[in-house]
PDB file of N, CA and C in Angstrom:
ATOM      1  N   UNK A   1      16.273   8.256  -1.737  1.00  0.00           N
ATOM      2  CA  UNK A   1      15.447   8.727  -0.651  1.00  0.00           C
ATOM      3  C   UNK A   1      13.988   8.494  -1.038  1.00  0.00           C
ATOM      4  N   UNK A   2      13.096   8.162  -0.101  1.00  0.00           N
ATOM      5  CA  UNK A   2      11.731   7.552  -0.399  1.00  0.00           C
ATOM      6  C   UNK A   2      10.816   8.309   0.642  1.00  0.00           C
ATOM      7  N   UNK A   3       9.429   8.649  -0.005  1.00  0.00           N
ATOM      8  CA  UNK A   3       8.408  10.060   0.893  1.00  0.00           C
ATOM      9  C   UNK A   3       7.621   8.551   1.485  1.00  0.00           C
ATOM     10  N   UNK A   4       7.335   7.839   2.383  1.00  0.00           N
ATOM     11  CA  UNK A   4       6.753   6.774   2.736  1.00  0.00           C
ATOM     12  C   UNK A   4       5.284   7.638   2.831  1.00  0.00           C
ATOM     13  N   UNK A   5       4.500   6.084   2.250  1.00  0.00           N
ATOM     14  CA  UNK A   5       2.941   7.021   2.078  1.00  0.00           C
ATOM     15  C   UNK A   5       2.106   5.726   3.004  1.00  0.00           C
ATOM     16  N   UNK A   6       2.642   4.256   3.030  1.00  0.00           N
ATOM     17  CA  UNK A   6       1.626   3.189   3.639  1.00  0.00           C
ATOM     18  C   UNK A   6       2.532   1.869   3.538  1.00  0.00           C
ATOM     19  N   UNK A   7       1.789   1.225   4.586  1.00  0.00           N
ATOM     20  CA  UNK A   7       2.623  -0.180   4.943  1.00  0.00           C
ATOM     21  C   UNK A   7       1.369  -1.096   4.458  1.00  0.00           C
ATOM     22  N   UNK A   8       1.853  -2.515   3.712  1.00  0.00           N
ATOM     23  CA  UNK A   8       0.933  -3.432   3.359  1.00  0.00           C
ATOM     24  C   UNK A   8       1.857  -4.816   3.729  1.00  0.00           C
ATOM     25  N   UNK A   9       0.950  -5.615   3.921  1.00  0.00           N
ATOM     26  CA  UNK A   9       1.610  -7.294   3.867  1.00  0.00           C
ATOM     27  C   UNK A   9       0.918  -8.116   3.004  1.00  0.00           C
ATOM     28  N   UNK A  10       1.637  -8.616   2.414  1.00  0.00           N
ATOM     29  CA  UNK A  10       1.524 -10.238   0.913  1.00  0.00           C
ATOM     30  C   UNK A  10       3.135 -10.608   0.755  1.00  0.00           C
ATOM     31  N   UNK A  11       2.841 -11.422   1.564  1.00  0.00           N
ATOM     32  CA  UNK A  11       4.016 -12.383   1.996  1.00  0.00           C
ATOM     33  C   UNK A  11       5.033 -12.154   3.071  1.00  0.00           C
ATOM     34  N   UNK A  12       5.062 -10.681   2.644  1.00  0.00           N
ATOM     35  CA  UNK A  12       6.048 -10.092   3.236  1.00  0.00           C
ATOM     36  C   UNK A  12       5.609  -8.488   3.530  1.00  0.00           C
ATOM     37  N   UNK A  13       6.601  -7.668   4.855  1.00  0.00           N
ATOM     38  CA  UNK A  13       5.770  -6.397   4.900  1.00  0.00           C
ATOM     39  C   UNK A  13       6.179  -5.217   3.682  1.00  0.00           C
ATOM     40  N   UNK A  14       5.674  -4.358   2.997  1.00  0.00           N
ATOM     41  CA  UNK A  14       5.972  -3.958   1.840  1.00  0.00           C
ATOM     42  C   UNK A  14       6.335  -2.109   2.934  1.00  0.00           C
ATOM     43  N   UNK A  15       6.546  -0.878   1.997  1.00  0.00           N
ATOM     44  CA  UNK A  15       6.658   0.285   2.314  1.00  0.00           C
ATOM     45  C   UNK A  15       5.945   0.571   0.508  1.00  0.00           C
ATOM     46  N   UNK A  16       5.055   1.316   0.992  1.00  0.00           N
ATOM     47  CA  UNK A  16       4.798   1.972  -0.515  1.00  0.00           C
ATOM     48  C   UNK A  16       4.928   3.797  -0.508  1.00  0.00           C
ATOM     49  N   UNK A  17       6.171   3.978  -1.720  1.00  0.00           N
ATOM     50  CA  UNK A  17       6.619   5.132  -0.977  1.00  0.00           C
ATOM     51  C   UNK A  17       7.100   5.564  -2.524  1.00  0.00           C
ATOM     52  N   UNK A  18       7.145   6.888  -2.647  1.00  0.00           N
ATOM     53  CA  UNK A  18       7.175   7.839  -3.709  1.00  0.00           C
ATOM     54  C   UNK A  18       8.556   7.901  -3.698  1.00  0.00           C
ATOM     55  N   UNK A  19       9.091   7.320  -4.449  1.00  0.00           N
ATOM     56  CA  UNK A  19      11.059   7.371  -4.749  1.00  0.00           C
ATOM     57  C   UNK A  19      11.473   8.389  -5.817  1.00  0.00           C
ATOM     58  N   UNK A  20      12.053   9.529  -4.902  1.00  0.00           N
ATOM     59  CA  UNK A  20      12.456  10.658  -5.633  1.00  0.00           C
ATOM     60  C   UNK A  20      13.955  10.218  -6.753  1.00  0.00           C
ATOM     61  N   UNK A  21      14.336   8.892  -6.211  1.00  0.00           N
ATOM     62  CA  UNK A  21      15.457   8.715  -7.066  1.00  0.00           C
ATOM     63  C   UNK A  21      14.461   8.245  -9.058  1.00  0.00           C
ATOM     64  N   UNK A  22      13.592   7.340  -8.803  1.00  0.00           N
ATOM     65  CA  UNK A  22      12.936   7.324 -10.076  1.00  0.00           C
ATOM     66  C   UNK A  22      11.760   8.099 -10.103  1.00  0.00           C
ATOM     67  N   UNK A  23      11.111   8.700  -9.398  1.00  0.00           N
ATOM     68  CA  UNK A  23       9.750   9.968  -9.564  1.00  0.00           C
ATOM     69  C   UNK A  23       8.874   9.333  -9.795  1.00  0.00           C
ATOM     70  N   UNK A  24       8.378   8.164  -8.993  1.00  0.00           N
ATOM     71  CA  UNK A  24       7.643   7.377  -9.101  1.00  0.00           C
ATOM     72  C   UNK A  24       7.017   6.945  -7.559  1.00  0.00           C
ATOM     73  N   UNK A  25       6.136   6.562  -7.503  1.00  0.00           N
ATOM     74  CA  UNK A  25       5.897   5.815  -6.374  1.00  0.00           C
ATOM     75  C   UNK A  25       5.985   4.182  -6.853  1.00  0.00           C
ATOM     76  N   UNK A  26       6.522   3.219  -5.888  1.00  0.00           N
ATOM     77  CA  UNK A  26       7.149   2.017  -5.800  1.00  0.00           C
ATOM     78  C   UNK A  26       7.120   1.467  -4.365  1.00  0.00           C
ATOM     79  N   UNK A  27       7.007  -0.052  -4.804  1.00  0.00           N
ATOM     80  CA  UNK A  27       6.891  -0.849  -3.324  1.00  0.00           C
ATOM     81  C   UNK A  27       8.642  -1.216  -2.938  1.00  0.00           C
ATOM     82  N   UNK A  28       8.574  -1.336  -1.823  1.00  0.00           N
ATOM     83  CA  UNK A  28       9.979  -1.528  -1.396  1.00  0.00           C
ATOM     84  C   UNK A  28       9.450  -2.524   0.310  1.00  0.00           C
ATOM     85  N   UNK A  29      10.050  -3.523   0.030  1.00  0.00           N
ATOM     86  CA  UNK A  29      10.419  -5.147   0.724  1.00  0.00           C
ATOM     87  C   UNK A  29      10.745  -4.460   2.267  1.00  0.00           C
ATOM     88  N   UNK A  30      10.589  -4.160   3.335  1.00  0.00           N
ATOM     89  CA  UNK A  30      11.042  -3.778   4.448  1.00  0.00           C
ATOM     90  C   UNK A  30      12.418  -4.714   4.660  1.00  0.00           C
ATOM     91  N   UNK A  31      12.473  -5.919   4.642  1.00  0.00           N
ATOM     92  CA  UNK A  31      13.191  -7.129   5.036  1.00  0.00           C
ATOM     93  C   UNK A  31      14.440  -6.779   4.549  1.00  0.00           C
ATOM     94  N   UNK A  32      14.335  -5.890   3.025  1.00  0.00           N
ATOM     95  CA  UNK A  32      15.316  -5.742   1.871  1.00  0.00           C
ATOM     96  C   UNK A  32      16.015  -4.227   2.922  1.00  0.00           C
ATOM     97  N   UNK A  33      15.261  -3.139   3.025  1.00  0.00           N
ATOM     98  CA  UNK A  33      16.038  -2.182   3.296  1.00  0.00           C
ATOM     99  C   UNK A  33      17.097  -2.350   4.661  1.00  0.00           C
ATOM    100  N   UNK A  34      18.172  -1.719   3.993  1.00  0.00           N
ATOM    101  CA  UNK A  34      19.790  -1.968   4.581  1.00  0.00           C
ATOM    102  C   UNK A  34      20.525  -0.639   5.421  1.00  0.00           C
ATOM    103  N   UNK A  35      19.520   0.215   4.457  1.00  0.00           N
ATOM    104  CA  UNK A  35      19.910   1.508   5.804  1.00  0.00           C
ATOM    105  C   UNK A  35      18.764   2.143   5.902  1.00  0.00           C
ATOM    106  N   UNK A  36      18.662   2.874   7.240  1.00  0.00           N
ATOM    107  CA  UNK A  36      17.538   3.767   7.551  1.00  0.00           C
ATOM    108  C   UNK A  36      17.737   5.344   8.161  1.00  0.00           C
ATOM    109  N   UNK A  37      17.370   6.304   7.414  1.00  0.00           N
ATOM    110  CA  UNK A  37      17.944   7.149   8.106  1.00  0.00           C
ATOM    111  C   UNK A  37      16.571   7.790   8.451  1.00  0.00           C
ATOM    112  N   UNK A  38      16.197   8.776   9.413  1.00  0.00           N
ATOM    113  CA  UNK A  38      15.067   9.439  10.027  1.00  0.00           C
ATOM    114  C   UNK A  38      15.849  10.696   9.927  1.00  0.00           C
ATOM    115  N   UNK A  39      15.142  11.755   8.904  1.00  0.00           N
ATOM    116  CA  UNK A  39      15.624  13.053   8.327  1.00  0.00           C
ATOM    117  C   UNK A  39      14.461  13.909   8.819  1.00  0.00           C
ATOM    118  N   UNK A  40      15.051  15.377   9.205  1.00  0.00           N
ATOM    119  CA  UNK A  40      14.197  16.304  10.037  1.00  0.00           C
ATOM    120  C   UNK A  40      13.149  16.933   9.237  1.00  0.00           C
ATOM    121  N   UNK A  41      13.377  16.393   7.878  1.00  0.00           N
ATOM    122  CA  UNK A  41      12.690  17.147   6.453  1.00  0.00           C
ATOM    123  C   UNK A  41      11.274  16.501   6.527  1.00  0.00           C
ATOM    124  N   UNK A  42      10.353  17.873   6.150  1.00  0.00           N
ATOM    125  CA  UNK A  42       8.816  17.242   5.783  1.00  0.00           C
ATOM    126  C   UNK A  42       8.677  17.609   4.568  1.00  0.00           C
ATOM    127  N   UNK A  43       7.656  16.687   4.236  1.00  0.00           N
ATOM    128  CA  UNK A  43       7.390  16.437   2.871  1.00  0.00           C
ATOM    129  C   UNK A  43       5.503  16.276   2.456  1.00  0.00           C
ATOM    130  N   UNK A  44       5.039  16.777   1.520  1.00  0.00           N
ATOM    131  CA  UNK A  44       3.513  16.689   1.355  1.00  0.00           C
ATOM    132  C   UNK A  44       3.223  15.305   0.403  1.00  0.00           C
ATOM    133  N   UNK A  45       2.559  14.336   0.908  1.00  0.00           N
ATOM    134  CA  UNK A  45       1.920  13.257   0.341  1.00  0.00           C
ATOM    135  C   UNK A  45       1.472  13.760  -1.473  1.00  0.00           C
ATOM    136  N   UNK A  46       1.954  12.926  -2.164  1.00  0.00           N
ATOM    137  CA  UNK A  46       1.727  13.292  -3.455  1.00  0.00           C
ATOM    138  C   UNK A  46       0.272  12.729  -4.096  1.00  0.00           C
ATOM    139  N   UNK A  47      -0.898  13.081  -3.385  1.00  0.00           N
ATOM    140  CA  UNK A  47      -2.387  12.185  -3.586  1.00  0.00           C
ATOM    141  C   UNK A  47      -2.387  12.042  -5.234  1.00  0.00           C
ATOM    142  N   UNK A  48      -2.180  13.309  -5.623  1.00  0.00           N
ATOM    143  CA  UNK A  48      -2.562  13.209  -7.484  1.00  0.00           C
ATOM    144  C   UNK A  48      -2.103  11.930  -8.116  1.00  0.00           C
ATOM    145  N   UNK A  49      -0.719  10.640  -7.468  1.00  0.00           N
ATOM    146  CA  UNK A  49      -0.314  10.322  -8.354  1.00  0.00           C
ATOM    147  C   UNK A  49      -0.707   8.520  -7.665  1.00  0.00           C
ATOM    148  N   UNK A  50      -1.373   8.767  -6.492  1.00  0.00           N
ATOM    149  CA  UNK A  50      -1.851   7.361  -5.734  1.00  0.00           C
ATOM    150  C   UNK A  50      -3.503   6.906  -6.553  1.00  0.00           C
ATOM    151  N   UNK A  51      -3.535   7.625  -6.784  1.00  0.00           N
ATOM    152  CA  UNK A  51      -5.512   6.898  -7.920  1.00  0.00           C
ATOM    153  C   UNK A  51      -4.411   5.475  -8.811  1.00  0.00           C
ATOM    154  N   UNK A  52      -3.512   6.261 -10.086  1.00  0.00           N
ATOM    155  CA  UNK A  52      -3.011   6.057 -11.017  1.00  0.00           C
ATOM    156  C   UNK A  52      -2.104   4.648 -10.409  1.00  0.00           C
ATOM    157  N   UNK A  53      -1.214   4.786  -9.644  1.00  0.00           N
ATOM    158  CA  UNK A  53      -0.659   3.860  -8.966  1.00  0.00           C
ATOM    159  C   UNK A  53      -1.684   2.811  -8.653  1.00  0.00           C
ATOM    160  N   UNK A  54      -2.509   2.350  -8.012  1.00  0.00           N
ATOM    161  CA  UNK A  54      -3.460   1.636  -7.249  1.00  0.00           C
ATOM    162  C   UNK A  54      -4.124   1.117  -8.441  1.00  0.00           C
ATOM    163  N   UNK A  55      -4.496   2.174  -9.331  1.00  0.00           N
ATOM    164  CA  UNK A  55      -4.956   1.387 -10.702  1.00  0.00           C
ATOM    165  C   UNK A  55      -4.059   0.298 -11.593  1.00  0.00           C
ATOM    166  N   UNK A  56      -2.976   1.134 -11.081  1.00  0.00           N
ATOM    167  CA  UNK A  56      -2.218   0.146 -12.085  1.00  0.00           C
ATOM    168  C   UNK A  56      -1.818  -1.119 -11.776  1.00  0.00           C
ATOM    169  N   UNK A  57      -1.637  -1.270 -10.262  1.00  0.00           N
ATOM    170  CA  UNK A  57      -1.290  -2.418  -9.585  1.00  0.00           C
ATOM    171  C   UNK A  57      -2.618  -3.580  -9.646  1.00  0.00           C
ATOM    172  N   UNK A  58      -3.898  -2.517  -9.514  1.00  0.00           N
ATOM    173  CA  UNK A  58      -4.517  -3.836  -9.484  1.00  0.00           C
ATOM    174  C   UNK A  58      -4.638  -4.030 -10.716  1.00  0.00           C
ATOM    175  N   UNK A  59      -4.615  -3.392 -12.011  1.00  0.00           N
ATOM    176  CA  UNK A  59      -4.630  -4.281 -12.807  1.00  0.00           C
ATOM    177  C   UNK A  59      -3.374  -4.892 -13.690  1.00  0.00           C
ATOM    178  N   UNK A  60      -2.506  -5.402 -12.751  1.00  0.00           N
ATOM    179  CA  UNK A  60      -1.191  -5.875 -12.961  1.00  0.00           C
ATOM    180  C   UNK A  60      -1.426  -6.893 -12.060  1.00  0.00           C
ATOM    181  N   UNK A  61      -1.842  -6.979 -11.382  1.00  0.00           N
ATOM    182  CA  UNK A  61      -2.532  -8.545 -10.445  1.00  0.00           C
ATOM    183  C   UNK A  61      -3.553  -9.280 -11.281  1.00  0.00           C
ATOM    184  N   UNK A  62      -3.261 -10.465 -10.813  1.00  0.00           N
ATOM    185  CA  UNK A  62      -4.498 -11.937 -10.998  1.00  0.00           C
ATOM    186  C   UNK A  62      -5.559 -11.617 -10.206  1.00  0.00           C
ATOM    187  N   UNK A  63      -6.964 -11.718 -10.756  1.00  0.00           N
ATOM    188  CA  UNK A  63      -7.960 -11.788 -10.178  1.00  0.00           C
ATOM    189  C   UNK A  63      -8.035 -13.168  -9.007  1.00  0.00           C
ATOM    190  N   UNK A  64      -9.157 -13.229  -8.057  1.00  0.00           N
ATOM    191  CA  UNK A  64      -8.900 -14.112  -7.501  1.00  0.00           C
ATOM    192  C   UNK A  64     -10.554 -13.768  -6.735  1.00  0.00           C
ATOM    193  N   UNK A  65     -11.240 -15.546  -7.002  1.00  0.00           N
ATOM    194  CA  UNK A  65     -12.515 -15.560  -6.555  1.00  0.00           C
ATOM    195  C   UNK A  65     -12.384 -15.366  -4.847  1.00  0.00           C
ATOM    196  N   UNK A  66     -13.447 -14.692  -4.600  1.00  0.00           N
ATOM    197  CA  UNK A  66     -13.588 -14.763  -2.826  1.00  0.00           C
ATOM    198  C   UNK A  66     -15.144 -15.384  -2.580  1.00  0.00           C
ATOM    199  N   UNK A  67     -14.730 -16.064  -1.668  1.00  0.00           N
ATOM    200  CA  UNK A  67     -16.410 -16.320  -1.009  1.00  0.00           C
ATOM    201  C   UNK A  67     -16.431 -16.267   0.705  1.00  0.00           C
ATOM    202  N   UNK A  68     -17.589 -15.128   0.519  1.00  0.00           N
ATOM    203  CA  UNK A  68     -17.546 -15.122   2.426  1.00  0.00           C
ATOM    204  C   UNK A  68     -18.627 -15.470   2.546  1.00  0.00           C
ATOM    205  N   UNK A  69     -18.775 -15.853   3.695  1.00  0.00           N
ATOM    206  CA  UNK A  69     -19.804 -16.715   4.634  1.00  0.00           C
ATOM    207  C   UNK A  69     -20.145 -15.734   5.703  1.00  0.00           C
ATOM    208  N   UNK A  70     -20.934 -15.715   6.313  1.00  0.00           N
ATOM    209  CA  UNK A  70     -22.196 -15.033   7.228  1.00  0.00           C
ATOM    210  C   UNK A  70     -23.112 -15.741   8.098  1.00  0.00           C
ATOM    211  N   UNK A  71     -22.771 -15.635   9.618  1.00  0.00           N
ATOM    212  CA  UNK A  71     -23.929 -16.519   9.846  1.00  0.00           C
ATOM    213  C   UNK A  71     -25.278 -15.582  10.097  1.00  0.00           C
ATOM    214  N   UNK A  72     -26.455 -15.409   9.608  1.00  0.00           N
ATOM    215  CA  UNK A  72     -27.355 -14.212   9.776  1.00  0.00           C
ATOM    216  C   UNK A  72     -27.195 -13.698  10.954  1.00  0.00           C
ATOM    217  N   UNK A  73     -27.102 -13.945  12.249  1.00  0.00           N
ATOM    218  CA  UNK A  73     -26.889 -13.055  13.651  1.00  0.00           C
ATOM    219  C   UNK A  73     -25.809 -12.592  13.340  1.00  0.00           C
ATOM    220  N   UNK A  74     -24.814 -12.856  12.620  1.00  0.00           N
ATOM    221  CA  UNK A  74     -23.690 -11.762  12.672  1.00  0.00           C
ATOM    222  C   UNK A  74     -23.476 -10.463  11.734  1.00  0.00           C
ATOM    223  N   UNK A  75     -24.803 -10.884  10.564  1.00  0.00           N
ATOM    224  CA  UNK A  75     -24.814  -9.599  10.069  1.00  0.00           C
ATOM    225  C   UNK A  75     -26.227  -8.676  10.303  1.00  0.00           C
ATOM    226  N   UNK A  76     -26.797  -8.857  11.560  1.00  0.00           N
ATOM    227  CA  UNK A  76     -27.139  -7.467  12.073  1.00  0.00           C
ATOM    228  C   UNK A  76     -26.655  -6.706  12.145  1.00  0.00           C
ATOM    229  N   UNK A  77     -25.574  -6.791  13.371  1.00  0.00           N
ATOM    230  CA  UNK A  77     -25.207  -5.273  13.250  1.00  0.00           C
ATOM    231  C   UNK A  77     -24.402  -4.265  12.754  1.00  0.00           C
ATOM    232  N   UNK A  78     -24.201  -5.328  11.550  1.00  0.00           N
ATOM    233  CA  UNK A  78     -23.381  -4.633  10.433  1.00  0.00           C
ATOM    234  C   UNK A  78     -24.469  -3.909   9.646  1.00  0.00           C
ATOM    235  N   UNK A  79     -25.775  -4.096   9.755  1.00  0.00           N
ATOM    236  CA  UNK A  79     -26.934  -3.604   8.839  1.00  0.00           C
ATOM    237  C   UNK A  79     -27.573  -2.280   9.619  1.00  0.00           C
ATOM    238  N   UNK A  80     -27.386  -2.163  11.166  1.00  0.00           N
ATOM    239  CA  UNK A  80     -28.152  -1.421  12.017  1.00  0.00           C
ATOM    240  C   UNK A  80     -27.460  -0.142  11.265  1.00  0.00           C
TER     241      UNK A  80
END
């Protein structure tokens, strides 16, 4: 059973969700899951353990240069 906390896409759509079977939060493949059940149970978002997670992922990823472009009229009114 999994507390779903956020949906992301890289490649594919992900579920990032706190899995009480390992006490962890973990990504899980949407494409992959085979059953779904919708349970009447609520549950409180576990924030204390999403910093630690997010840290760890990004630094378990490849860096990767970005370059954005701007044409000056379009960043007015991002400045106003």
């Amino acid at each position: 059973m999994i507390e779903p906390i956020s949906l992301f896409r890289s490649r594919h759509w992900h579920v990032v969700a706190y899995c009480r079977l390992r006490q962890t939060i973990r990504h899980f493949r949407l494409d992959r899951i085979q059953d779904l059940k919708v349970r009447p149970e609520v549950f409180v978002v576990r924030p204390d353990r999403l910093p630690q997670h997010w840290a760890a992922e990004t630094a378990r990823r490849p860096r990767e240069r970005v370059v954005l472009r701007f044409q000056p009229a379009a960043m007015l009114p991002a400045l106003a």
